[in-house]
C-alpha atoms as a PDB file:
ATOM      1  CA  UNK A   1      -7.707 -15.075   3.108  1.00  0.00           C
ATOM      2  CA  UNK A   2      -3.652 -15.247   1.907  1.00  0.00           C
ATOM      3  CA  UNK A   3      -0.916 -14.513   3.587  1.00  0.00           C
ATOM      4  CA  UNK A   4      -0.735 -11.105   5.360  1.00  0.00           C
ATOM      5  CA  UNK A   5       2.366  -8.568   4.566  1.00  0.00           C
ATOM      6  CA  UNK A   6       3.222  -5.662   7.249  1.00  0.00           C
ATOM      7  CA  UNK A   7       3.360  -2.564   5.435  1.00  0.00           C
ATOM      8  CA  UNK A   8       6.996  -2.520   3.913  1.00  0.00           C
ATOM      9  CA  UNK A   9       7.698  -5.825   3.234  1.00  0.00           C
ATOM     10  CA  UNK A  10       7.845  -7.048  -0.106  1.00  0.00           C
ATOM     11  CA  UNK A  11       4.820  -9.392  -1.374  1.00  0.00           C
ATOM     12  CA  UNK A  12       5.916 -12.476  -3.252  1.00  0.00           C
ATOM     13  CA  UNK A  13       3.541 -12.213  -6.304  1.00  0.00           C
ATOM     14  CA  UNK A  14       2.201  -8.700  -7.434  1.00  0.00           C
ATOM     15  CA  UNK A  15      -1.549  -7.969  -6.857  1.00  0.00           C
ATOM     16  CA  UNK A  16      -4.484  -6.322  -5.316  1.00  0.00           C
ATOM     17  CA  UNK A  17      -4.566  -5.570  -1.587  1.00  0.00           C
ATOM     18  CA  UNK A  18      -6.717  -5.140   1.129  1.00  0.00           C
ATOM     19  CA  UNK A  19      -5.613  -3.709   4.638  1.00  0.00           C
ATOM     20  CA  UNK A  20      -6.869  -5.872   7.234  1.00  0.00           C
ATOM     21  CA  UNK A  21      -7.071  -5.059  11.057  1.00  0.00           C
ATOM     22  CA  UNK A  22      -4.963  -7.321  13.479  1.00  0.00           C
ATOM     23  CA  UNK A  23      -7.747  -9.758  14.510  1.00  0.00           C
ATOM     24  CA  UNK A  24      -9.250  -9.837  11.347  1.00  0.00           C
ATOM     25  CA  UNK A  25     -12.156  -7.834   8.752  1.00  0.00           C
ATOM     26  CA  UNK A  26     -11.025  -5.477   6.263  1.00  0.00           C
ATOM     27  CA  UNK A  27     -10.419  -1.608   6.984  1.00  0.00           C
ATOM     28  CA  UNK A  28     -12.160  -0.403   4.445  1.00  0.00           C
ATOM     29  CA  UNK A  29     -13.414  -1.383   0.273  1.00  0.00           C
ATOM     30  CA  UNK A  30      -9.781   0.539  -0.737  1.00  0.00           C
ATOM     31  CA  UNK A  31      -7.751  -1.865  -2.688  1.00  0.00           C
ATOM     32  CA  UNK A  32      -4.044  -1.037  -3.421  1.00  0.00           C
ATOM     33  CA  UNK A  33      -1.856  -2.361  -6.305  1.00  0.00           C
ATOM     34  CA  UNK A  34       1.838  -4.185  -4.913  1.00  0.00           C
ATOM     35  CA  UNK A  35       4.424  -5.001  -7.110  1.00  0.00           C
ATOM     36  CA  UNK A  36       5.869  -8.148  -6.741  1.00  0.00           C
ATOM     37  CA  UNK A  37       9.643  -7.372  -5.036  1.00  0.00           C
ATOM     38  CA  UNK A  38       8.348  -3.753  -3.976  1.00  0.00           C
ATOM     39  CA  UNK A  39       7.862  -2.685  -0.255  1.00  0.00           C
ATOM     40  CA  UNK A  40       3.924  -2.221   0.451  1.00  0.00           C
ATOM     41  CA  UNK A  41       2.881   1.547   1.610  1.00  0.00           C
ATOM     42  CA  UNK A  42       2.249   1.765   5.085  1.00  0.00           C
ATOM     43  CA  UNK A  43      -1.426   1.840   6.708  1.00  0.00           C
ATOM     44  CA  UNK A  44      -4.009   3.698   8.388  1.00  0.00           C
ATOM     45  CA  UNK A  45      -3.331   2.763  11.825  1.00  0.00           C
ATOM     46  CA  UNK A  46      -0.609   0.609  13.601  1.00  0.00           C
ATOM     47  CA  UNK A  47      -0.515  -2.939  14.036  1.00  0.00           C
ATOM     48  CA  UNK A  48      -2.818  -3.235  10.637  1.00  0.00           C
ATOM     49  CA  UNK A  49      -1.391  -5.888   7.573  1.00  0.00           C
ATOM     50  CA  UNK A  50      -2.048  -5.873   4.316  1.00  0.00           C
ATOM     51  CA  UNK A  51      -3.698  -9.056   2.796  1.00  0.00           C
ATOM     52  CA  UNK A  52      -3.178  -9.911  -1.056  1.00  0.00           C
ATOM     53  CA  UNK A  53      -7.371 -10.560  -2.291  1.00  0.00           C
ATOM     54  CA  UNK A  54      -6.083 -10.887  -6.168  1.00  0.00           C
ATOM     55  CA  UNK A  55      -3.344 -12.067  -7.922  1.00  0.00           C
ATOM     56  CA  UNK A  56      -1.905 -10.259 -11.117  1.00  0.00           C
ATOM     57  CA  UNK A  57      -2.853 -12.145 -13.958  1.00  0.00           C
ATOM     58  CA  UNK A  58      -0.353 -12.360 -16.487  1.00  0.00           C
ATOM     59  CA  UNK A  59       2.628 -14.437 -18.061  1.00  0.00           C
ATOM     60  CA  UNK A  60       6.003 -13.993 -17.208  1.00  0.00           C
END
C-alpha cells in the first residue's frame, strides 16, 4: 500500500482513497476522491489514515 495521509493533510498527487485502520486493513469498500494540495476529510474513528489505492490519471 502508499503512503498513508492523516485526515487533513494534503496528499501529494490527487486520487482515490481508502481509510485504513492504524495497524492495517481497510475500514470499509468507500473510496474518496483527494485533490492534490487539498486537506483530506476527516474519518470514521480516531487514529484511522487515509491511504491513496489510485492515482489520477491525467496530464498536467
Amino acid at each position: 500500500m502508499s503512503e498513508l495521509y492523516k485526515p487533513g493533510q494534503k496528499p501529494k498527487d490527487s486520487g482515490q482513497f481508502k481509510e485504513v485502520r492504524p495497524k492495517g486493513g481497510q475500514v470499509s469498500n468507500t473510496e474518496i476522491t483527494g485533490v492534490e494540495g487539498k486537506p483530506l476529510p476527516p474519518t470514521s474513528k480516531q487514529g484511522n489514515k487515509w491511504a491513496q489505492v489510485d492515482k489520477t490519471k491525467h496530464k498536467k
